[in-house]
N, C-alpha and C. Protein backbone atom coordinates (compact mmCIF):
# COMPACT_ATOMS: atom_id res chain seq x y z
N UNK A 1 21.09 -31.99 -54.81
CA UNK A 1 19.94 -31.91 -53.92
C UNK A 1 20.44 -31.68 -52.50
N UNK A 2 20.14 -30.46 -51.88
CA UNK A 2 20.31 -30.23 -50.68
C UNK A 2 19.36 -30.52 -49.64
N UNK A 3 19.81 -30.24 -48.91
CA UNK A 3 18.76 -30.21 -47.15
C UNK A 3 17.92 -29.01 -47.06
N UNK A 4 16.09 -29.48 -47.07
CA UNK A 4 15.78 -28.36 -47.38
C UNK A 4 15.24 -27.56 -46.22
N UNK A 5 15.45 -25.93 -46.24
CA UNK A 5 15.10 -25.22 -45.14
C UNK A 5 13.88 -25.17 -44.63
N UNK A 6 13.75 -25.07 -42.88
CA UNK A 6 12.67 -24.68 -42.61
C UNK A 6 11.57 -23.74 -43.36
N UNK A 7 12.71 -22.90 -43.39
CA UNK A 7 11.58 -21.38 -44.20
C UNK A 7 13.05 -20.94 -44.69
N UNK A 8 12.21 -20.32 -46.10
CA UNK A 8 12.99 -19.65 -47.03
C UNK A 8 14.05 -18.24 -46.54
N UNK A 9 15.20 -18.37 -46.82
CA UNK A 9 16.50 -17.61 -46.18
C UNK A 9 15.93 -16.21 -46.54
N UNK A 10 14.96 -15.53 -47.23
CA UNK A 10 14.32 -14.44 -47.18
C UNK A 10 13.96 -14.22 -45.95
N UNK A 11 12.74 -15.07 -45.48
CA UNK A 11 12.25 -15.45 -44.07
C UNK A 11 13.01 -15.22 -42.90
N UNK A 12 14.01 -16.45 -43.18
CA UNK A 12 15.17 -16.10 -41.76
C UNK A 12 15.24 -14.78 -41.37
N UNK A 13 15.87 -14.12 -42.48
CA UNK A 13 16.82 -12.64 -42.61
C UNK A 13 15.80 -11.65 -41.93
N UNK A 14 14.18 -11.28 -42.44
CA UNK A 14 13.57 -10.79 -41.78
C UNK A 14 12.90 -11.18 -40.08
N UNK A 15 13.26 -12.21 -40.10
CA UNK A 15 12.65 -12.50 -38.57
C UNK A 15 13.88 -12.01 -37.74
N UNK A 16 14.96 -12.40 -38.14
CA UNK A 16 16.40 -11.78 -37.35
C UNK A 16 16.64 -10.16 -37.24
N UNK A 17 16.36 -9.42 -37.91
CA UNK A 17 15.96 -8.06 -38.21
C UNK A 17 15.25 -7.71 -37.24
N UNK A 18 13.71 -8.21 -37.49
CA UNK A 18 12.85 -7.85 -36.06
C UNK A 18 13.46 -7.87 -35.26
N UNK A 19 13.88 -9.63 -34.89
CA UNK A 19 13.88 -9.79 -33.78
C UNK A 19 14.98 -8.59 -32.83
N UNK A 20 16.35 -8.20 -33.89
CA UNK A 20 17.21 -7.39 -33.07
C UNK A 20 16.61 -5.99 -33.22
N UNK A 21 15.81 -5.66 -33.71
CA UNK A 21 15.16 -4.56 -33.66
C UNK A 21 14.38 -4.23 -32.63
N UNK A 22 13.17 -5.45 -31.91
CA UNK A 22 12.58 -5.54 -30.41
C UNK A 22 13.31 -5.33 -29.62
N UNK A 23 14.71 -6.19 -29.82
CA UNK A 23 15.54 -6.16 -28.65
C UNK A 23 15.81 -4.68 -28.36
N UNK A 24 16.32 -4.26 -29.16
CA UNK A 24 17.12 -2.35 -29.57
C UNK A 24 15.56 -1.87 -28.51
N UNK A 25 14.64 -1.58 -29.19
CA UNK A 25 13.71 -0.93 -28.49
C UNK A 25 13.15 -1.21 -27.02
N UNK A 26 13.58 -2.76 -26.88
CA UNK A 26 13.15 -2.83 -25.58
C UNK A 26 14.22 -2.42 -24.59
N UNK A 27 15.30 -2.76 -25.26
CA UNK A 27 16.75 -1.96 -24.21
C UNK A 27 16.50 -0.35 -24.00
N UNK A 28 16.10 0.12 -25.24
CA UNK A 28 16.16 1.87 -24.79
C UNK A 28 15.02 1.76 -24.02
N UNK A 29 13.84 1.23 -23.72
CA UNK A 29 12.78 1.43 -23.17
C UNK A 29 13.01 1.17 -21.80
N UNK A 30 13.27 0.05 -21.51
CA UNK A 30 13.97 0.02 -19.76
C UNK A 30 14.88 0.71 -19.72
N UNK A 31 15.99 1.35 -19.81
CA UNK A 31 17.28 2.09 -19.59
C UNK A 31 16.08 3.63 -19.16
N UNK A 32 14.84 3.62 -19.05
CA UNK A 32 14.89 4.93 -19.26
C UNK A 32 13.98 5.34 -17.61
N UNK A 33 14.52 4.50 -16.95
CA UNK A 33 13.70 4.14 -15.37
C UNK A 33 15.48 4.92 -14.36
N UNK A 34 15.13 5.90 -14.39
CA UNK A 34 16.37 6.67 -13.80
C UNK A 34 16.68 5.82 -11.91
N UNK A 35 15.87 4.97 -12.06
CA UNK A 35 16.44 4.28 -10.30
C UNK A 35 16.91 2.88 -10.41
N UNK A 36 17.74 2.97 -9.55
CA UNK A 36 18.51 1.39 -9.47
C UNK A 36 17.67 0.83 -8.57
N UNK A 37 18.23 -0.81 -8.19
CA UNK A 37 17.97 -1.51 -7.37
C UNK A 37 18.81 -1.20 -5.43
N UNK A 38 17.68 -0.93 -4.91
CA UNK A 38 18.73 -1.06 -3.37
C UNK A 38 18.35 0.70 -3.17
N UNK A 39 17.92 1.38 -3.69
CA UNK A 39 17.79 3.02 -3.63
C UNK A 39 16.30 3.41 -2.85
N UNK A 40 16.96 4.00 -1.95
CA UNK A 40 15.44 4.50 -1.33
C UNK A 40 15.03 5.67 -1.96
N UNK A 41 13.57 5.56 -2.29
CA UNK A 41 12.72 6.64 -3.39
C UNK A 41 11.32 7.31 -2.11
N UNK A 42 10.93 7.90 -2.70
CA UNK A 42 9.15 8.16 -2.47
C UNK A 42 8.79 8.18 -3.68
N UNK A 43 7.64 7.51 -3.46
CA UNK A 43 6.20 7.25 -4.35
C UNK A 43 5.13 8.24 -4.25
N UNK A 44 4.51 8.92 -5.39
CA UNK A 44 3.47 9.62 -4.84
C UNK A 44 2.27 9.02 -5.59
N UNK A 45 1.45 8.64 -4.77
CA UNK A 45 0.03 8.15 -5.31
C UNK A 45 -0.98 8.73 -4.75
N UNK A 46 -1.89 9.42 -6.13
CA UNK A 46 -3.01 10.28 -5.99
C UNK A 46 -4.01 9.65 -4.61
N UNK A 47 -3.91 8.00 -4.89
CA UNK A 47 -5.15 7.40 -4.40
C UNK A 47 -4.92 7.19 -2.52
N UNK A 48 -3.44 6.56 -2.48
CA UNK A 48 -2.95 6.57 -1.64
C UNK A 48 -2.16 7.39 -0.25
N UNK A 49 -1.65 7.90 -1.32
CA UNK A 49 -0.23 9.12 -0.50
C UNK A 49 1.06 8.88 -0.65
N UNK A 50 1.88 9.51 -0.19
CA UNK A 50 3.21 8.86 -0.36
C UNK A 50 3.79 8.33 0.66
N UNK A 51 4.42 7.18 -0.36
CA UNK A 51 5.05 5.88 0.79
C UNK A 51 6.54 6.00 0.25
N UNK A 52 7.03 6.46 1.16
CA UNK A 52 8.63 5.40 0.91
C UNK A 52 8.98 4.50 1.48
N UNK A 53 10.04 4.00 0.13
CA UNK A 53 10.35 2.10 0.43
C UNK A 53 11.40 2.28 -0.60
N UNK A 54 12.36 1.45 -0.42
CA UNK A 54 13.13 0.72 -1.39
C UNK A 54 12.89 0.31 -2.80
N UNK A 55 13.49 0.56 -3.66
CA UNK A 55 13.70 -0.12 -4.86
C UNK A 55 13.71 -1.29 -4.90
N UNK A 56 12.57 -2.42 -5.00
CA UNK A 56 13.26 -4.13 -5.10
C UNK A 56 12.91 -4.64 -6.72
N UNK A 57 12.18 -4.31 -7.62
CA UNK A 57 11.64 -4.49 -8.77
C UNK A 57 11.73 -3.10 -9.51
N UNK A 58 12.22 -3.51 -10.93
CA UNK A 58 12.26 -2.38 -12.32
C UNK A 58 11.73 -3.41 -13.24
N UNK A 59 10.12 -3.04 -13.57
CA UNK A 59 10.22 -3.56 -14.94
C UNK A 59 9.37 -2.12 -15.61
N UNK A 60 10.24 -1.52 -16.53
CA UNK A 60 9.97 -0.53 -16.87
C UNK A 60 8.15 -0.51 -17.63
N UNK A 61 7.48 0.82 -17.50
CA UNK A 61 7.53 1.72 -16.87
C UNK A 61 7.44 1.54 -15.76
N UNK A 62 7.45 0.87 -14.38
CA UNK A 62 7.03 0.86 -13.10
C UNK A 62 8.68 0.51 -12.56
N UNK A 63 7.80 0.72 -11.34
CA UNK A 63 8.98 0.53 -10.13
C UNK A 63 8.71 -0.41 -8.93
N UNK A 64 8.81 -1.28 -8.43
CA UNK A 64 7.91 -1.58 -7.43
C UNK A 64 9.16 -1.53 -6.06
N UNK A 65 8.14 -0.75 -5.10
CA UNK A 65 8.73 -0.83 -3.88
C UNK A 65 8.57 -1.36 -2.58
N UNK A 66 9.20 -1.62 -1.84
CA UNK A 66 9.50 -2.87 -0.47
C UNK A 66 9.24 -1.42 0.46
N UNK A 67 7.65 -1.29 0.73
CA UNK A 67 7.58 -0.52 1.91
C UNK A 67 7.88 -0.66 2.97
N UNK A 68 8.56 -0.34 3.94
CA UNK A 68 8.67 -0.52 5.41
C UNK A 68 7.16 -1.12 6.42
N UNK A 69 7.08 -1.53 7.22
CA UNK A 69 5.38 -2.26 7.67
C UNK A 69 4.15 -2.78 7.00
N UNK A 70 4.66 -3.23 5.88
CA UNK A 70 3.64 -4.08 5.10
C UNK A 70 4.46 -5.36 5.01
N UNK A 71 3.41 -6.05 4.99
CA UNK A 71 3.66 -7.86 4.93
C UNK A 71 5.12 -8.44 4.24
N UNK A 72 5.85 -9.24 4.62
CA UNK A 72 6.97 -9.54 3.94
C UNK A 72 6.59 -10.09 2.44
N UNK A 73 7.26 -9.66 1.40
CA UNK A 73 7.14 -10.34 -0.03
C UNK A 73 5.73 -9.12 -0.55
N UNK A 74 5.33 -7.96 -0.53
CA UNK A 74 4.26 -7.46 -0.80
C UNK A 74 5.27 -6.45 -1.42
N UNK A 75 4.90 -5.61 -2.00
CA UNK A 75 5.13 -4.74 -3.20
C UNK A 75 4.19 -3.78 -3.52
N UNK A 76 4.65 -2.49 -3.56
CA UNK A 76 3.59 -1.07 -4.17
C UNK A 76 4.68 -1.18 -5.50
N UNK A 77 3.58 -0.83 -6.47
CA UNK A 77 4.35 -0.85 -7.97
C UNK A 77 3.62 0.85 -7.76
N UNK A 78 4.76 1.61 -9.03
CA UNK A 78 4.73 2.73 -8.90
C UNK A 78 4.91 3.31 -10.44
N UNK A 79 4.39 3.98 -11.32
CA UNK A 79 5.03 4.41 -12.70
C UNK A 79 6.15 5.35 -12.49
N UNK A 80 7.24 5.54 -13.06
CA UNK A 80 8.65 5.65 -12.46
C UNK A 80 8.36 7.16 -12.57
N UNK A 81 7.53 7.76 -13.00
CA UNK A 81 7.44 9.32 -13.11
C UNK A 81 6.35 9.41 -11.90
N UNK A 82 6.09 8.93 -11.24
CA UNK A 82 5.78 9.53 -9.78
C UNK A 82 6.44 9.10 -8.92
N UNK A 83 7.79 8.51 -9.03
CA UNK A 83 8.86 8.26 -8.26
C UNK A 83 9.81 9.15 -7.75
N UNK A 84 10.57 9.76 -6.96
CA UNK A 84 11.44 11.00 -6.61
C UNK A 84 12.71 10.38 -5.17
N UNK A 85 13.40 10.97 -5.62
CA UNK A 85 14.60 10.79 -3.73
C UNK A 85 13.97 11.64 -3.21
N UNK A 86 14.33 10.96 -1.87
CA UNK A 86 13.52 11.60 -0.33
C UNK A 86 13.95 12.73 -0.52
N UNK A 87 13.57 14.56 0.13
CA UNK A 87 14.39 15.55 0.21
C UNK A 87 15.43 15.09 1.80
């Protein structure tokens, strides 16, 4: 008589699977935000215009940037495909 498992070692095996499987997809999914942290970009927003600011936040798809004359700790988030380097 053994110690019996939470959930059946079938169970385990597939939750571990997923789980490194989310991981796999969520790694290729952020890797795919072509800007680092510390990089000055322009933003183009239909609604707005374009602002450049710094790179301070990547959580993929977005970007969020540290505009120059807006409030300290404020943030424009941006989808990384309307993101570009200054010319």
């Amino acid at each position: 008589m053994g110690i019996p498992a939470a959930q059946p070692a079938g169970q385990q095996s597939r939750d571990r699977v997923a789980r490194a499987l989310g991981q796999a997809v969520q790694r290729l999914w952020e890797q795919r935000v072509p800007f680092r942290i510390g990089q000055v970009v322009v933003g183009d927003d239909p609604f707005n215009g374009r602002r450049e600011g710094r790179v301070q936040v990547i959580r993929s798809p977005h970007v969020g940037l540290r505009i120059p004359g807006t409030p300290a700790g404020s943030l424009v988030f941006f989808d990384h495909r309307h993101v570009r380097y200054p010319d």
